[in-house]
PDB file of N, CA and C in Angstrom:
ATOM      1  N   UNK A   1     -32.140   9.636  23.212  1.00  0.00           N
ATOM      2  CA  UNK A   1     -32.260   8.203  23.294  1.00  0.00           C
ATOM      3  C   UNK A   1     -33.710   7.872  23.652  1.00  0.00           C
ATOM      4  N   UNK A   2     -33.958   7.063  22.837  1.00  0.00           N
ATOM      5  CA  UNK A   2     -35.152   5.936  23.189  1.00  0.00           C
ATOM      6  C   UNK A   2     -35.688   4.858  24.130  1.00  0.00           C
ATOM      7  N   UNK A   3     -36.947   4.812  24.303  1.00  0.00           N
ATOM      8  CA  UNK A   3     -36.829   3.461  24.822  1.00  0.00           C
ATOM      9  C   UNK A   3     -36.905   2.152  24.011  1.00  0.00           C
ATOM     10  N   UNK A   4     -36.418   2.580  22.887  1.00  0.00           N
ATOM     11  CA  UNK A   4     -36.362   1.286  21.885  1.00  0.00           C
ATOM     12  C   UNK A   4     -34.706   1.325  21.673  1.00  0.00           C
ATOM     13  N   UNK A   5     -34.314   1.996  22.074  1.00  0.00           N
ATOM     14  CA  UNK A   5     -32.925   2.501  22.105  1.00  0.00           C
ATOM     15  C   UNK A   5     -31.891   0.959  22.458  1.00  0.00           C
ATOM     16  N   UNK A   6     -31.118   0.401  21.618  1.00  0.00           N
ATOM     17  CA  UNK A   6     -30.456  -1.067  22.570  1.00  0.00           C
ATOM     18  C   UNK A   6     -28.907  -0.727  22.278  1.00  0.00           C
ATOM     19  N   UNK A   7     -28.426  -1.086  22.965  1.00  0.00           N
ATOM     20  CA  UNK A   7     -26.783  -1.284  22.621  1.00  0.00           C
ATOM     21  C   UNK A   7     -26.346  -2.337  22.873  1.00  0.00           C
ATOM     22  N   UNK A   8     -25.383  -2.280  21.905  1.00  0.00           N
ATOM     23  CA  UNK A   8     -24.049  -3.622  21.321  1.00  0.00           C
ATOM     24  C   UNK A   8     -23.608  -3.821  22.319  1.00  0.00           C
ATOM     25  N   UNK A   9     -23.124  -4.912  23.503  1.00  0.00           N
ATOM     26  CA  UNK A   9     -21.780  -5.468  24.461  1.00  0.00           C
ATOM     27  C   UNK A   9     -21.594  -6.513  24.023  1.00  0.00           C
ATOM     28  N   UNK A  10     -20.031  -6.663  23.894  1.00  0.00           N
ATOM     29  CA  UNK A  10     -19.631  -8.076  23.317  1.00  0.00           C
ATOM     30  C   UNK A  10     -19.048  -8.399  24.302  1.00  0.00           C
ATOM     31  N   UNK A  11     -19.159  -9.766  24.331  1.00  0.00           N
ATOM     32  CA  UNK A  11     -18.886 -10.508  25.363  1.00  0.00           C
ATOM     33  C   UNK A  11     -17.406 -10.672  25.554  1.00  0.00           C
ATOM     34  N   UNK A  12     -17.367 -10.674  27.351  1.00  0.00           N
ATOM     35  CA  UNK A  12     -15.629 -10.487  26.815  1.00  0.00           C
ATOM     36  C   UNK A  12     -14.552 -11.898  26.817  1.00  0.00           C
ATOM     37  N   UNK A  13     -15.767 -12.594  26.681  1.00  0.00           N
ATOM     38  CA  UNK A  13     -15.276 -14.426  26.675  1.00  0.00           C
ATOM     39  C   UNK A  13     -15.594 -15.339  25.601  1.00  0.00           C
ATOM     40  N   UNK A  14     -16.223 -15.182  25.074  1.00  0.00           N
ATOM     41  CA  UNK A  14     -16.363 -15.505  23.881  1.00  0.00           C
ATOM     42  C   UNK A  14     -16.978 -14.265  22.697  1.00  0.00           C
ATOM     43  N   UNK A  15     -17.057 -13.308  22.746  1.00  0.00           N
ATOM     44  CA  UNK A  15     -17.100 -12.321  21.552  1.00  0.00           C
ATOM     45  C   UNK A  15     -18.220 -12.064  20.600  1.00  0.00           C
ATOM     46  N   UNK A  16     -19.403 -13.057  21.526  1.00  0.00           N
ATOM     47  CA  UNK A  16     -20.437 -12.550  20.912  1.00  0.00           C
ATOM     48  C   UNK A  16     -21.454 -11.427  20.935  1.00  0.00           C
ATOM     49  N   UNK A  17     -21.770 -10.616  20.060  1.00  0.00           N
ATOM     50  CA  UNK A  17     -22.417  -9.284  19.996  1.00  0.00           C
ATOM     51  C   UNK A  17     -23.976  -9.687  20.895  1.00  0.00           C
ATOM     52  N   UNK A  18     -23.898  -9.052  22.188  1.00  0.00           N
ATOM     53  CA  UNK A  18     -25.480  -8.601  22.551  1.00  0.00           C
ATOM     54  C   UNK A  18     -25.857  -7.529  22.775  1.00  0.00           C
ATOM     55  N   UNK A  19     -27.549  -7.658  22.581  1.00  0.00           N
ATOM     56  CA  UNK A  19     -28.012  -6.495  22.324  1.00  0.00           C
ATOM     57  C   UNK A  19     -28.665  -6.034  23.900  1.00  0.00           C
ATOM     58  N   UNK A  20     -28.314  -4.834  24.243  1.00  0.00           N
ATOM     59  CA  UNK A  20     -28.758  -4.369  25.895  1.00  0.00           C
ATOM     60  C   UNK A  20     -29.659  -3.160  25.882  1.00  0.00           C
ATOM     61  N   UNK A  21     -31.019  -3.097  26.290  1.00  0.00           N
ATOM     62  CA  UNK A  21     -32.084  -2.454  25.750  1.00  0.00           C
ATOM     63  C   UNK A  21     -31.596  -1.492  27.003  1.00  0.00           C
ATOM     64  N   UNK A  22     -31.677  -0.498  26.386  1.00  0.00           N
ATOM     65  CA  UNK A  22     -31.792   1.675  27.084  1.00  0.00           C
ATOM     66  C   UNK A  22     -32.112   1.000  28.102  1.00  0.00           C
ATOM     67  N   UNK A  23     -32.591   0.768  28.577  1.00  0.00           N
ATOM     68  CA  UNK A  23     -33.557   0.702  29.919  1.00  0.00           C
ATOM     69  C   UNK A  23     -32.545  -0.068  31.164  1.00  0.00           C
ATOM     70  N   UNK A  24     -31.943  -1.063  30.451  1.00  0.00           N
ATOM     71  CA  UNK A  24     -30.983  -1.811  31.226  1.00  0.00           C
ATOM     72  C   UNK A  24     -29.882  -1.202  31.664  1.00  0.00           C
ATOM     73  N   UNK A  25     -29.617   0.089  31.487  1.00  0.00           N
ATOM     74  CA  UNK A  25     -28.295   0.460  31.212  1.00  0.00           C
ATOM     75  C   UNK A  25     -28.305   0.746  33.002  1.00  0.00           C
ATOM     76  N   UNK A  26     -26.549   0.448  33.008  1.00  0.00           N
ATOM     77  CA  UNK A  26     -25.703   0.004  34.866  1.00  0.00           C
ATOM     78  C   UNK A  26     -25.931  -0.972  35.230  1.00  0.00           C
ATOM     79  N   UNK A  27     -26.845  -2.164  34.929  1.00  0.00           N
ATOM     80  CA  UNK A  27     -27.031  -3.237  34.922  1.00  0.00           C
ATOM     81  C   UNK A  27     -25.916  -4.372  34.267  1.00  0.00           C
ATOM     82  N   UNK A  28     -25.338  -5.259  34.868  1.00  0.00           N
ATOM     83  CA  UNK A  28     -24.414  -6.004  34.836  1.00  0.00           C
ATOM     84  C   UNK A  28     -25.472  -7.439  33.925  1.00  0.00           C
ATOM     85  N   UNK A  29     -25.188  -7.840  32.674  1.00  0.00           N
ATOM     86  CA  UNK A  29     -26.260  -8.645  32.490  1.00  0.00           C
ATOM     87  C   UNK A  29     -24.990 -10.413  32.066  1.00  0.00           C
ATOM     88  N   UNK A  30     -25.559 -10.925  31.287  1.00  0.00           N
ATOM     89  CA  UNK A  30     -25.257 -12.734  31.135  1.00  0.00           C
ATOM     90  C   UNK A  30     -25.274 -12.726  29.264  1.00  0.00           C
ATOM     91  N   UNK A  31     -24.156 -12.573  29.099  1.00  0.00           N
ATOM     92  CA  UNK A  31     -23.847 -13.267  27.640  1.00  0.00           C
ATOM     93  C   UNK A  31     -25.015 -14.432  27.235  1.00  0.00           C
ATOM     94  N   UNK A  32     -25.923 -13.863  25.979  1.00  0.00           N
ATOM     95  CA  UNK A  32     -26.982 -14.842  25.384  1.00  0.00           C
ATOM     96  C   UNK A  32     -26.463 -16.073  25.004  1.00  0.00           C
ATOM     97  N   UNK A  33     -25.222 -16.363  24.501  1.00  0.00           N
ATOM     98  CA  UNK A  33     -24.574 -17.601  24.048  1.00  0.00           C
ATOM     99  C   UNK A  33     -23.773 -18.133  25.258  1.00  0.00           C
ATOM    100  N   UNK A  34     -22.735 -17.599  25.960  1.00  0.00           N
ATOM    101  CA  UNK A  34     -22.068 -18.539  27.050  1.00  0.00           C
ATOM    102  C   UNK A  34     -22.101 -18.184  28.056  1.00  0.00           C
ATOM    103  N   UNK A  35     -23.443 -17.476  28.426  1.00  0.00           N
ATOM    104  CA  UNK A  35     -23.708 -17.119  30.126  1.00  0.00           C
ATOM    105  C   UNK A  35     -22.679 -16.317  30.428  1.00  0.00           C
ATOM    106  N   UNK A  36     -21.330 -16.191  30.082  1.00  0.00           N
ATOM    107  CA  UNK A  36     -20.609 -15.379  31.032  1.00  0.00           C
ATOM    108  C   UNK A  36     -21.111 -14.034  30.961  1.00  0.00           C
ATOM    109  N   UNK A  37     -20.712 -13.196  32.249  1.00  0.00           N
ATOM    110  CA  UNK A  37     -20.968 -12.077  33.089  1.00  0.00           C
ATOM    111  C   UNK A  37     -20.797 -10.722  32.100  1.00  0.00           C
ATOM    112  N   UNK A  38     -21.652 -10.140  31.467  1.00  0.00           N
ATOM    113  CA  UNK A  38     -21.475  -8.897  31.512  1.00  0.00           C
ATOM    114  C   UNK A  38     -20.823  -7.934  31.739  1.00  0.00           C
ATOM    115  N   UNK A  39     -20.396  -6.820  31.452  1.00  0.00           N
ATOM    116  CA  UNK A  39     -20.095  -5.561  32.632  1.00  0.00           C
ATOM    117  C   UNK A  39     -21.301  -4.863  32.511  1.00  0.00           C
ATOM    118  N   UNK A  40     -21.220  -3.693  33.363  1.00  0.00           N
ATOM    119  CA  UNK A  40     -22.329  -2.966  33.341  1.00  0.00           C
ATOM    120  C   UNK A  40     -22.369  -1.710  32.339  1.00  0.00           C
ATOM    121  N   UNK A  41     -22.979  -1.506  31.934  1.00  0.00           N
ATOM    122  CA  UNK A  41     -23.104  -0.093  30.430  1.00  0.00           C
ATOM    123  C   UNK A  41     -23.344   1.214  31.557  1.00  0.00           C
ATOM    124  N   UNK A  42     -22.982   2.226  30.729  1.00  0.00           N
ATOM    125  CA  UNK A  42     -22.948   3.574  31.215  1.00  0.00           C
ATOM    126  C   UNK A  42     -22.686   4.387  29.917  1.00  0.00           C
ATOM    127  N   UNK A  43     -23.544   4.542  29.321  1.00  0.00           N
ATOM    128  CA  UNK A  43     -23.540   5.669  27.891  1.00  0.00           C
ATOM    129  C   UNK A  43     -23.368   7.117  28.639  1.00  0.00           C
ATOM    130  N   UNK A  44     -23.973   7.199  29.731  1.00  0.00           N
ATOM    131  CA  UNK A  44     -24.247   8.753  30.109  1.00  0.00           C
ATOM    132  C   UNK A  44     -23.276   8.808  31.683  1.00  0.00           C
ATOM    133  N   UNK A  45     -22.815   9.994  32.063  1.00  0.00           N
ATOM    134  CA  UNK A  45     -21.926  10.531  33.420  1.00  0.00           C
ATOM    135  C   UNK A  45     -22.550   9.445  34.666  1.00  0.00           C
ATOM    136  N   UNK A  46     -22.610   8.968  35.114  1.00  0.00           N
ATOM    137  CA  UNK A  46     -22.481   8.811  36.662  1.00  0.00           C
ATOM    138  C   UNK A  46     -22.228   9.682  37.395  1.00  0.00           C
ATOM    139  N   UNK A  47     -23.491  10.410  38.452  1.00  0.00           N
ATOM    140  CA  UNK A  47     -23.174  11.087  39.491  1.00  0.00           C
ATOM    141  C   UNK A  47     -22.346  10.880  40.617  1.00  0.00           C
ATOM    142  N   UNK A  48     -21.192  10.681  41.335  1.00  0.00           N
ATOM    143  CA  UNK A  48     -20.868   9.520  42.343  1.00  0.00           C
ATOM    144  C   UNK A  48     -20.497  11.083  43.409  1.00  0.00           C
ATOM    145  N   UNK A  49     -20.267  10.646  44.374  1.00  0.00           N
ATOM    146  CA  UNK A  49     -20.430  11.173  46.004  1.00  0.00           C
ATOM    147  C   UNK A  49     -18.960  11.117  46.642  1.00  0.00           C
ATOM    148  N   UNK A  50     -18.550  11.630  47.934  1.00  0.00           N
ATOM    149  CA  UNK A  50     -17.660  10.350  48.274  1.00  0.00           C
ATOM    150  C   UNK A  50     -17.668   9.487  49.467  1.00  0.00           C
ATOM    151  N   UNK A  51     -19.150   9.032  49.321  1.00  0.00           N
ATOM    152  CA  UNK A  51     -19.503   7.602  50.022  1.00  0.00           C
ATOM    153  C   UNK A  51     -19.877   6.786  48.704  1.00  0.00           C
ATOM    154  N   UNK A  52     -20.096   7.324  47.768  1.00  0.00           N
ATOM    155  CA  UNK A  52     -20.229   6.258  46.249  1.00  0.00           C
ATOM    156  C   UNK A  52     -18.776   6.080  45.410  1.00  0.00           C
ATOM    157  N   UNK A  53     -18.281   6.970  45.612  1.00  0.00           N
ATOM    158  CA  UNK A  53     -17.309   6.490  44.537  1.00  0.00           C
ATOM    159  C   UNK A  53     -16.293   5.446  44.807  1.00  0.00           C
ATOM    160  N   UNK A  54     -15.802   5.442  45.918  1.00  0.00           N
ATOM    161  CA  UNK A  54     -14.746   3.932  46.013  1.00  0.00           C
ATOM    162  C   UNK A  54     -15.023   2.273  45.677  1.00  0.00           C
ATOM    163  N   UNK A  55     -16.696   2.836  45.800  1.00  0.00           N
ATOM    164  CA  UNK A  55     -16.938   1.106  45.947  1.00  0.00           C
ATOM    165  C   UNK A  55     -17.546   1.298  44.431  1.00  0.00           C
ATOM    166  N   UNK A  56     -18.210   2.290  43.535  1.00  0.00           N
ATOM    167  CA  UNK A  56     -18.259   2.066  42.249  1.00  0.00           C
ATOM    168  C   UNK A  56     -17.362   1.749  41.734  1.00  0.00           C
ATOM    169  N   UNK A  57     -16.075   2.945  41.698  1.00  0.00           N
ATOM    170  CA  UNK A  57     -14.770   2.210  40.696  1.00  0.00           C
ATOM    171  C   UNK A  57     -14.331   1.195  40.609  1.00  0.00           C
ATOM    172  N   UNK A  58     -14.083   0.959  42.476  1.00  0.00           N
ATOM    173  CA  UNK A  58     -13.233  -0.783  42.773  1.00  0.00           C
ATOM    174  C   UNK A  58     -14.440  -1.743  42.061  1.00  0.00           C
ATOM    175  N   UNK A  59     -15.917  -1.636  42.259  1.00  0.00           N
ATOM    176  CA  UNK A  59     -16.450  -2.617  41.203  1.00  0.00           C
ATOM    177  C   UNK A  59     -16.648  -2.593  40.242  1.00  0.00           C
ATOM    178  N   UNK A  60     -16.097  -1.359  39.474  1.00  0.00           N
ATOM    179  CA  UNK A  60     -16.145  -1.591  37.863  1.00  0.00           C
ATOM    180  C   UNK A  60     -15.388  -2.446  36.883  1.00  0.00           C
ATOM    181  N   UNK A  61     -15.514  -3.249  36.524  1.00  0.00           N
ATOM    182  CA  UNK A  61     -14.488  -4.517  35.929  1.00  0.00           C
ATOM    183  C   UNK A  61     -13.671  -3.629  34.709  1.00  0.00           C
ATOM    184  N   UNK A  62     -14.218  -2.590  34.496  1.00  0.00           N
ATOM    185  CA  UNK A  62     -13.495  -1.529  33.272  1.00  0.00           C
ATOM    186  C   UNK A  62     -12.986  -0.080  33.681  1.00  0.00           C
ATOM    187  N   UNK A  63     -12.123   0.384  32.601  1.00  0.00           N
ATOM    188  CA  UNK A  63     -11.485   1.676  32.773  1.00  0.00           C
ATOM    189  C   UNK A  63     -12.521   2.576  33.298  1.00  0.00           C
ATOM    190  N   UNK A  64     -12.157   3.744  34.540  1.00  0.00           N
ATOM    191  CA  UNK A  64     -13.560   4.314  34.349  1.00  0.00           C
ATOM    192  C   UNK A  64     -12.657   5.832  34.362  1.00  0.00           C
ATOM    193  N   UNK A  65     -13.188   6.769  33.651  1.00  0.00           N
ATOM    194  CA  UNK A  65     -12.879   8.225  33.111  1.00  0.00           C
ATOM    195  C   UNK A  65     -13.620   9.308  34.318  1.00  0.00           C
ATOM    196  N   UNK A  66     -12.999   9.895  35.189  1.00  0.00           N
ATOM    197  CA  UNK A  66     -13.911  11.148  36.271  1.00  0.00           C
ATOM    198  C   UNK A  66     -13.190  12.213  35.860  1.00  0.00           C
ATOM    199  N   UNK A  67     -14.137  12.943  36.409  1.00  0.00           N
ATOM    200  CA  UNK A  67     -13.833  14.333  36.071  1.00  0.00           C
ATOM    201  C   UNK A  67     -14.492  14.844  37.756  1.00  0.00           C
ATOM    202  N   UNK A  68     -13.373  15.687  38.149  1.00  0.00           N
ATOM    203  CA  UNK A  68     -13.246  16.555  39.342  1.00  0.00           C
ATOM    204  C   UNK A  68     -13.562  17.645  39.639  1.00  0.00           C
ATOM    205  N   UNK A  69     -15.146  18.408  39.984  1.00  0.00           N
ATOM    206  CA  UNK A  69     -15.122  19.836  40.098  1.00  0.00           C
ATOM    207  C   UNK A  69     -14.873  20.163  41.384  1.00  0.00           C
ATOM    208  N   UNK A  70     -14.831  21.229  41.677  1.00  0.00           N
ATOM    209  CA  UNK A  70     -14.355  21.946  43.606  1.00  0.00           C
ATOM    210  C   UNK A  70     -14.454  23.452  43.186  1.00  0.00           C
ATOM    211  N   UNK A  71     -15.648  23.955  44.110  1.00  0.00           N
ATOM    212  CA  UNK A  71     -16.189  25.250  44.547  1.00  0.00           C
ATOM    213  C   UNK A  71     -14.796  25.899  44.634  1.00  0.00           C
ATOM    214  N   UNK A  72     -14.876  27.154  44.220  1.00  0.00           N
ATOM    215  CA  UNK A  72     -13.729  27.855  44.250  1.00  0.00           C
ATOM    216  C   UNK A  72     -13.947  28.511  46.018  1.00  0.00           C
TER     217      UNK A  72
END
């Protein structure tokens, strides 16, 4: 990926396609046509902790997918 790199979020209130430049990405941004709220993008893993992870998931407005490793 680029830094010219942008991705598609459609809005989830009125359905219009915006474009969210690489750079922005985890950033929660504002629908170009009706202001409403964003979610935040995540193309790539999230590292999370467990002093990070409760309060990431509970604020993720979307499904979120983990995966569990543990030292044998």
């Amino acid at each position: 990926m680029t830094d010219s790199s942008v991705f598609i979020v459609r809005c989830p209130l009125c359905g219009i396609a915006n474009r969210i430049p690489a750079s922005r990405e985890g950033e929660a941004g504002r629908c170009g046509s009706c202001r409403a709220g964003l979610p935040p993008l995540h193309s790539m893993p999230v590292t999370l902790d467990d002093n990070s992870f409760d309060s990431f998931v509970n604020a993720f407005p979307g499904p979120v997918m983990a995966e569990f490793w543990a030292p044998w």
